[in-house]
N, C-alpha and C. Protein backbone atom coordinates (compact mmCIF):
# COMPACT_ATOMS: atom_id res chain seq x y z
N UNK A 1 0.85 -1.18 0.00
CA UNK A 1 0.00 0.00 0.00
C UNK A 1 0.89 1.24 0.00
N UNK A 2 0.30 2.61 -0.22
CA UNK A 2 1.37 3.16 -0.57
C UNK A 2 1.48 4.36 0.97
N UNK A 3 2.10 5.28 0.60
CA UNK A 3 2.33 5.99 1.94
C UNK A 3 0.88 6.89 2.02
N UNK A 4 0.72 7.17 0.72
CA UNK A 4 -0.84 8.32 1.08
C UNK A 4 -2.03 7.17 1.48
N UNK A 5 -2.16 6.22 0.94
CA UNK A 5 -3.23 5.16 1.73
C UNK A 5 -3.13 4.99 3.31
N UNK A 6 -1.24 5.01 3.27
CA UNK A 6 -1.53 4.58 5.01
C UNK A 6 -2.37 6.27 5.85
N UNK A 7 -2.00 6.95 5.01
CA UNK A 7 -2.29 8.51 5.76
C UNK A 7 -3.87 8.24 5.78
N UNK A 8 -4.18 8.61 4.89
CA UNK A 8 -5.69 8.37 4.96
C UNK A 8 -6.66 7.26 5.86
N UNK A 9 -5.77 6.02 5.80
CA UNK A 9 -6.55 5.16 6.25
C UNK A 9 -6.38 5.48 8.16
N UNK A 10 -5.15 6.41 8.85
CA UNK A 10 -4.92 6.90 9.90
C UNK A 10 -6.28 8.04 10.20
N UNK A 11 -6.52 8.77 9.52
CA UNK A 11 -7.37 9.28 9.21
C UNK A 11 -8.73 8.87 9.49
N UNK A 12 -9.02 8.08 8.88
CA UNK A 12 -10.37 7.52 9.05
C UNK A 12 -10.92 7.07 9.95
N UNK A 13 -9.59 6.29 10.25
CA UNK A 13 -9.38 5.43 11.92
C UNK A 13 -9.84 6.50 13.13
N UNK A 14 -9.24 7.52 12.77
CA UNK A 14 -9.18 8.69 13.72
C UNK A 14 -10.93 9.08 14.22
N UNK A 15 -11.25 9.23 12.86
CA UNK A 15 -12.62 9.94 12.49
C UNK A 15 -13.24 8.73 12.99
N UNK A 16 -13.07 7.83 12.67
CA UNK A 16 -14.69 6.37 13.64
C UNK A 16 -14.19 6.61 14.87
N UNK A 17 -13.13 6.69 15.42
CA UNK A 17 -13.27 7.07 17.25
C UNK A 17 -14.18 8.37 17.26
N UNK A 18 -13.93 9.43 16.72
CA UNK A 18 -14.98 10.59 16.89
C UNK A 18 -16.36 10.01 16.97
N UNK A 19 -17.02 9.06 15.78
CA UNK A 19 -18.23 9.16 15.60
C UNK A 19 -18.37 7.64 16.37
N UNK A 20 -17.38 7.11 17.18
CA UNK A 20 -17.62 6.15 18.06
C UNK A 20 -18.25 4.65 17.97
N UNK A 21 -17.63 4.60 16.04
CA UNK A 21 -18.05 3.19 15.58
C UNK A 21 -16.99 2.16 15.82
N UNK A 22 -17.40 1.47 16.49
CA UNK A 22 -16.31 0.18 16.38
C UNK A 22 -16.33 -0.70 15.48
N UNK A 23 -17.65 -0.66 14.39
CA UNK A 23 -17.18 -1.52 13.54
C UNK A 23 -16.27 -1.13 12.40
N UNK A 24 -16.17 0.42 12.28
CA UNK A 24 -15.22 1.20 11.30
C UNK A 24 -13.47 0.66 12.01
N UNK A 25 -13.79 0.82 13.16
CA UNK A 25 -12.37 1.01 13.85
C UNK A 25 -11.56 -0.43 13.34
N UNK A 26 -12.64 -1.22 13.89
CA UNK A 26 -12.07 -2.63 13.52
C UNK A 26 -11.84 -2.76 11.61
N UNK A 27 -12.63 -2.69 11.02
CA UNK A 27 -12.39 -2.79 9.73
C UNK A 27 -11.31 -2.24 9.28
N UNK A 28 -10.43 -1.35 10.03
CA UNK A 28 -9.44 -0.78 9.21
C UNK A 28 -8.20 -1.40 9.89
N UNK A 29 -7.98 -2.51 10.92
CA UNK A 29 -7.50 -3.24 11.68
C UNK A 29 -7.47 -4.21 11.15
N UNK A 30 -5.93 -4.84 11.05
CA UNK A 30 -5.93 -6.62 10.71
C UNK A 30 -6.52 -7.43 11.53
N UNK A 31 -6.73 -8.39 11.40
CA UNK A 31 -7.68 -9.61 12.69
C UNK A 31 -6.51 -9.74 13.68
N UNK A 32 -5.54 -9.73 13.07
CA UNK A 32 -4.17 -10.09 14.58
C UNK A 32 -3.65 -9.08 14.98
N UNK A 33 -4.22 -7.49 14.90
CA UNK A 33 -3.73 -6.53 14.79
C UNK A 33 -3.35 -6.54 16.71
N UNK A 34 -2.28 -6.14 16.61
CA UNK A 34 -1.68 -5.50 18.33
C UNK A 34 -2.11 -3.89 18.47
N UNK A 35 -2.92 -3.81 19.85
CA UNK A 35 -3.24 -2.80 20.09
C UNK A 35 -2.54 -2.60 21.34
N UNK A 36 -1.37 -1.68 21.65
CA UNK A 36 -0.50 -1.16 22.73
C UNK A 36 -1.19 0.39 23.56
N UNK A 37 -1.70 0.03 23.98
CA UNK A 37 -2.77 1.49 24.90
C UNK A 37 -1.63 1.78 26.29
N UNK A 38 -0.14 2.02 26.08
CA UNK A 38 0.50 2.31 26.91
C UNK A 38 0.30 3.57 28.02
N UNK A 39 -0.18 3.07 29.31
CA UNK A 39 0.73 2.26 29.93
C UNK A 39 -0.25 0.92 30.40
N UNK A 40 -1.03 0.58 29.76
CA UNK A 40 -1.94 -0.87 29.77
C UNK A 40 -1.47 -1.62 29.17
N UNK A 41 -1.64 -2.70 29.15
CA UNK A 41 -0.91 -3.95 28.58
C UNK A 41 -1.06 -4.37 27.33
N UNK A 42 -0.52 -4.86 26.22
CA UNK A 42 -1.12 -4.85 24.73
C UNK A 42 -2.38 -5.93 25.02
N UNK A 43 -3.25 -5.52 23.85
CA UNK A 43 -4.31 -5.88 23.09
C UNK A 43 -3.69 -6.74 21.97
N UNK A 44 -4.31 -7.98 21.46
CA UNK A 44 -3.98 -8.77 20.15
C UNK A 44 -5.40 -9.40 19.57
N UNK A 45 -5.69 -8.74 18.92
CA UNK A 45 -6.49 -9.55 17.73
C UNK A 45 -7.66 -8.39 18.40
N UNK A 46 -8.72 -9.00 17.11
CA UNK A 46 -10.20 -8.22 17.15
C UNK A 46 -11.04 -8.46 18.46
N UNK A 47 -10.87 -9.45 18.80
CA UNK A 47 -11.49 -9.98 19.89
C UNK A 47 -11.07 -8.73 21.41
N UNK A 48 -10.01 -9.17 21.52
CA UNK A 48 -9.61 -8.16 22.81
C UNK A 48 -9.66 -6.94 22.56
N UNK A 49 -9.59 -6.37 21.14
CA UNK A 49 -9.54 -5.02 20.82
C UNK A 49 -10.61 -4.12 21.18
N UNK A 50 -11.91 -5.16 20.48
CA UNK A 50 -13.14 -4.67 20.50
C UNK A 50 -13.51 -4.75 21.93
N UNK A 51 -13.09 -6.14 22.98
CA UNK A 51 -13.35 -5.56 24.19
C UNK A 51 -13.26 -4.69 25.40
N UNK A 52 -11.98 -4.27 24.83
CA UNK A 52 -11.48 -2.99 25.31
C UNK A 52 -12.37 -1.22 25.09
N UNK A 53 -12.92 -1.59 23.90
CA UNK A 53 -13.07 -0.42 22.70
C UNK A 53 -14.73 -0.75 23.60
N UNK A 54 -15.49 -1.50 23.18
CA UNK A 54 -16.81 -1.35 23.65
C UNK A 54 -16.79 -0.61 25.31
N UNK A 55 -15.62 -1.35 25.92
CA UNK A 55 -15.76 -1.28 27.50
C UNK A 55 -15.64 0.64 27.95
N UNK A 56 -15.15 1.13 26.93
CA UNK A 56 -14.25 1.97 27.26
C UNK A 56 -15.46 2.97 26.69
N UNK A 57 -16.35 2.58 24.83
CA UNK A 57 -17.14 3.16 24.94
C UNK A 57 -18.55 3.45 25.87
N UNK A 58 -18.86 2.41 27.20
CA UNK A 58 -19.60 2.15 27.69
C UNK A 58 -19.65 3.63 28.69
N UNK A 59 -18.47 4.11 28.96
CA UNK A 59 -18.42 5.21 30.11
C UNK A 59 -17.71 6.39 28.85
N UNK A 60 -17.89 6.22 27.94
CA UNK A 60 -18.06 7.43 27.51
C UNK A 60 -18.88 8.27 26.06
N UNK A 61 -19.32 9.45 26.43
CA UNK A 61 -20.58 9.89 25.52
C UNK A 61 -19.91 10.51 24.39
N UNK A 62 -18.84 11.06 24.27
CA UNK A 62 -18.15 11.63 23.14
C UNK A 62 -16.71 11.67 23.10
N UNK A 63 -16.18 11.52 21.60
CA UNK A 63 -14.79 11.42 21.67
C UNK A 63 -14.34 12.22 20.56
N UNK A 64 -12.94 12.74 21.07
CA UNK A 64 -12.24 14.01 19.94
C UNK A 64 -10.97 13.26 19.41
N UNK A 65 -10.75 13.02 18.46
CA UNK A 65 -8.97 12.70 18.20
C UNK A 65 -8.79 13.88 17.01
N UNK A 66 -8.10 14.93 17.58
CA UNK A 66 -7.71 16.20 17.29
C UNK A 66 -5.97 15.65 16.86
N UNK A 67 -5.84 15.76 15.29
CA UNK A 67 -4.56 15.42 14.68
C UNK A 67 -3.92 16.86 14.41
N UNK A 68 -2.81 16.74 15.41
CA UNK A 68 -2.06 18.69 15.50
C UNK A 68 -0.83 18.15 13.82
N UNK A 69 -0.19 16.80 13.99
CA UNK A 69 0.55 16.47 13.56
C UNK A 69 0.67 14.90 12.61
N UNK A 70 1.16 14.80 11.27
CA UNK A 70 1.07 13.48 11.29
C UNK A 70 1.69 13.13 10.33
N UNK A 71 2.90 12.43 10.47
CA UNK A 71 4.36 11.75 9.62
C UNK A 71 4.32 10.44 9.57
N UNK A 72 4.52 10.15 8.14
CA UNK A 72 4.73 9.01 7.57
C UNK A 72 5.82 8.49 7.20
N UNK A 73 6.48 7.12 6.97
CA UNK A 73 6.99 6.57 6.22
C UNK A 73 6.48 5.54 5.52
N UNK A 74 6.68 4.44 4.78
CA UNK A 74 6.33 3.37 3.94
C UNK A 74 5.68 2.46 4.69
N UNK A 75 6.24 2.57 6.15
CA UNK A 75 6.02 1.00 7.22
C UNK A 75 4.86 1.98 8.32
N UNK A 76 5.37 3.42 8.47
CA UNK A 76 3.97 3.76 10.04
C UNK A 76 3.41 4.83 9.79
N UNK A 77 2.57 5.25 10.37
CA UNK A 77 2.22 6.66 10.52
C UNK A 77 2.33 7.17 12.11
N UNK A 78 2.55 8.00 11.80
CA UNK A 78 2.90 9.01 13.63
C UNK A 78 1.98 10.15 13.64
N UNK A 79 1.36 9.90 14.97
CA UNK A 79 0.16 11.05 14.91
C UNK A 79 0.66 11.33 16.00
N UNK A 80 0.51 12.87 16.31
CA UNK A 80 0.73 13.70 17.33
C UNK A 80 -0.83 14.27 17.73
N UNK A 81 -1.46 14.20 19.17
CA UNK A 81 -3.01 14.25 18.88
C UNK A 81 -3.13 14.99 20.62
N UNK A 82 -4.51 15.61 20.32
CA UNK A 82 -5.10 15.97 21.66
C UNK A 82 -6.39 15.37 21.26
N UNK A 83 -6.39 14.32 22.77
CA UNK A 83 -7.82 13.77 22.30
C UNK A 83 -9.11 14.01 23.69
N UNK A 84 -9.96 14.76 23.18
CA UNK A 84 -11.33 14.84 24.30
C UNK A 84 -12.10 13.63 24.27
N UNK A 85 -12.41 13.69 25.59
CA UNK A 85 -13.42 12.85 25.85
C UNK A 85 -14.22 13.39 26.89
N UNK A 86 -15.41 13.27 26.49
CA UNK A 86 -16.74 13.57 27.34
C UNK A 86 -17.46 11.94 27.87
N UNK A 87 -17.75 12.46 29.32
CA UNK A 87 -18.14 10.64 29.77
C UNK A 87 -19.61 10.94 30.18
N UNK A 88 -20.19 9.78 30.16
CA UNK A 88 -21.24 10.12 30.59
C UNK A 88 -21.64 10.42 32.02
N UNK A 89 -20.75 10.50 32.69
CA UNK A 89 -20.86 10.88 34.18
C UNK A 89 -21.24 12.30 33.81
N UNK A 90 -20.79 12.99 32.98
CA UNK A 90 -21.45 14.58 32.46
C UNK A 90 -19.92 15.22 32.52
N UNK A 91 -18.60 14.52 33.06
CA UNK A 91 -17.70 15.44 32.90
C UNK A 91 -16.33 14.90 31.63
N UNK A 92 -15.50 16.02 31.50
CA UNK A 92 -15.24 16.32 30.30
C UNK A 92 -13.67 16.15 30.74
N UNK A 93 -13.09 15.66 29.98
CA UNK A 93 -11.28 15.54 29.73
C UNK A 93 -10.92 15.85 28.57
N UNK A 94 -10.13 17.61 28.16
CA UNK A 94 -10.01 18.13 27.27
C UNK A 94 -8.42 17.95 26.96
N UNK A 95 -8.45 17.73 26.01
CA UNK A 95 -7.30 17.85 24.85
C UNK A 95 -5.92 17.02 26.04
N UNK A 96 -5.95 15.71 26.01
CA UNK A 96 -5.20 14.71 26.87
C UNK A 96 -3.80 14.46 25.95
N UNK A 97 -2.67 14.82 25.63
CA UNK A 97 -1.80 14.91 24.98
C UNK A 97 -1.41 13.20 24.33
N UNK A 98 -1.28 12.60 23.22
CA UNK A 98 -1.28 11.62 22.57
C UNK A 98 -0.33 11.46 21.41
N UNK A 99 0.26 10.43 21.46
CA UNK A 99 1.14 10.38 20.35
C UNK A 99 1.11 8.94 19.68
N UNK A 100 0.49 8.89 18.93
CA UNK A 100 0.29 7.31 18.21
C UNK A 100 1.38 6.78 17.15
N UNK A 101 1.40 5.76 17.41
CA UNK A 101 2.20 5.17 16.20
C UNK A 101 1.42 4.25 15.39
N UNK A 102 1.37 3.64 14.64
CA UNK A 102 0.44 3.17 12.92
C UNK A 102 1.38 2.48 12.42
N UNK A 103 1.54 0.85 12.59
CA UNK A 103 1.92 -0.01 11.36
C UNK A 103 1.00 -0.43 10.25
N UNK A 104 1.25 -1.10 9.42
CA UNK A 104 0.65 -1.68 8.46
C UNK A 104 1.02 -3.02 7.68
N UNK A 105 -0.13 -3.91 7.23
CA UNK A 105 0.23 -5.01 6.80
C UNK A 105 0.29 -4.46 5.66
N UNK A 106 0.45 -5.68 4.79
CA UNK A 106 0.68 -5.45 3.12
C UNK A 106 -0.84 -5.42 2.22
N UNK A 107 -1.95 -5.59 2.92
CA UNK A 107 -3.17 -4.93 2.65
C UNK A 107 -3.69 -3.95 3.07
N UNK A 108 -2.49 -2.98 3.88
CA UNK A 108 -3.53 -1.75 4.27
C UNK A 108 -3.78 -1.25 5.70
N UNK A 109 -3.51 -2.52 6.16
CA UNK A 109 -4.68 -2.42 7.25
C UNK A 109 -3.85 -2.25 8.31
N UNK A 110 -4.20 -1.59 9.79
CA UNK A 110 -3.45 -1.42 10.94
C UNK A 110 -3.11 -2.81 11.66
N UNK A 111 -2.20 -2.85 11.36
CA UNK A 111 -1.46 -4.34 12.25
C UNK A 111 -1.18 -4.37 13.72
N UNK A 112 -0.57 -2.57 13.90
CA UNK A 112 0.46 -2.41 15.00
C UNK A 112 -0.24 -1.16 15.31
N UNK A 113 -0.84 -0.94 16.74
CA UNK A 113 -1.25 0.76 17.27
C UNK A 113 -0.13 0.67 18.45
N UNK A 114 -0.14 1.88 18.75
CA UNK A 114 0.79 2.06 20.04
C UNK A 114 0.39 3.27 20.37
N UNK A 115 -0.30 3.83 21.65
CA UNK A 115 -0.81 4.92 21.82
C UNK A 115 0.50 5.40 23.17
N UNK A 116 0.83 6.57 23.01
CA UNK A 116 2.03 7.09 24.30
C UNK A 116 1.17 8.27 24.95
N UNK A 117 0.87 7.95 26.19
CA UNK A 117 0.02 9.67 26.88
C UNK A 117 0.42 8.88 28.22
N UNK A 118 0.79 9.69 29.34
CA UNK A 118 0.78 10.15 30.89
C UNK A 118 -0.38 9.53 31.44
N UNK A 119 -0.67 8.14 32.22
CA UNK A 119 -1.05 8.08 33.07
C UNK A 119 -1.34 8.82 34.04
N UNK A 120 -0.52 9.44 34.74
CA UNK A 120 -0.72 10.69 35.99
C UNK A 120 -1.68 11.83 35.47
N UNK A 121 -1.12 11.92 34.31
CA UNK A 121 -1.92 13.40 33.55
C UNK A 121 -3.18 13.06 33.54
N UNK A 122 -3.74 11.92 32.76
CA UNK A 122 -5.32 11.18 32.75
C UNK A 122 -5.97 11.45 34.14
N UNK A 123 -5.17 11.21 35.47
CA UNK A 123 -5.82 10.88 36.37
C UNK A 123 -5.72 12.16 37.07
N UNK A 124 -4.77 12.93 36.82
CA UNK A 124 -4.80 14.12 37.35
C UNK A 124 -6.55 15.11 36.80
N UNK A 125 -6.40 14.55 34.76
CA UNK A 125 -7.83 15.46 34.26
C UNK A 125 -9.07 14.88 34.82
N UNK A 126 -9.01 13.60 35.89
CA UNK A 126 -10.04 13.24 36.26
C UNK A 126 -10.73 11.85 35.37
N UNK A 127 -9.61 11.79 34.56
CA UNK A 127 -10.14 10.47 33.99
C UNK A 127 -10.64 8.85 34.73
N UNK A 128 -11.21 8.10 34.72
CA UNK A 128 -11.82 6.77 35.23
C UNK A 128 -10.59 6.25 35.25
N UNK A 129 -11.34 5.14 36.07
CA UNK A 129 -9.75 3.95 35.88
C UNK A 129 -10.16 3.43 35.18
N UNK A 130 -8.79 2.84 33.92
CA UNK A 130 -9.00 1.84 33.20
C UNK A 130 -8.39 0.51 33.45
């Protein structure tokens, strides 16, 4: 796939967390794809992904992935991100500092996530435990 596919398809990925579809999220995900939500423990395959992803949408009512930044090569994409989330408790965690990384198989698809943000910071904005 080429480097503007992987951009776009980062992209999109981005945009179904906004509109909070998991079946978009997953579709753009290999079936064995590793999901690294550091400092939590990796995720592997659709199965754990999605249970993470439903669990996580369960306590919350809206989501922002705000892309400030985003570099490619042939093999990742690197997103630099502030991401909101509104929970349904009624309160709000604005712009949580994020830095993703994006592999890809040879169809496209996200193989490898790796998300880097501050624990302390989350819990400092009042975020839930995860």
């Amino acid at each position: 796939m080429s480097l503007k596919n992987n951009e776009e398809t980062v992209k999109q990925f981005c945009a179904a967390w906004d509109e909070m579809d998991l079946g978009k999220i997953l579709s753009l995900m290999s079936e064995d794809a590793i999901y690294h939500n550091l400092p939590l423990e990796p995720l592997k395959g659709h199965e754990q992904i999605a249970g993470f992803v439903e669990g996580f949408f369960q306590i919350t009512a809206t989501t922002k992935f705000k892309i400030l930044a985003l570099v490619a090569d042939e093999k990742r994409v690197v997103t630099e991100r502030v991401d909101t989330f509104g929970f349904k408790d009624g309160s709000v965690m604005k712009e949580l500092p994020v830095l993703g990384i994006f592999e890809f198989d040879i169809d496209g698809k996200i193989s490898a996530w790796r998300e880097y943000w501050d624990l302390q910071d989350w819990v400092k904005r009042g975020g839930p435990a995860l």
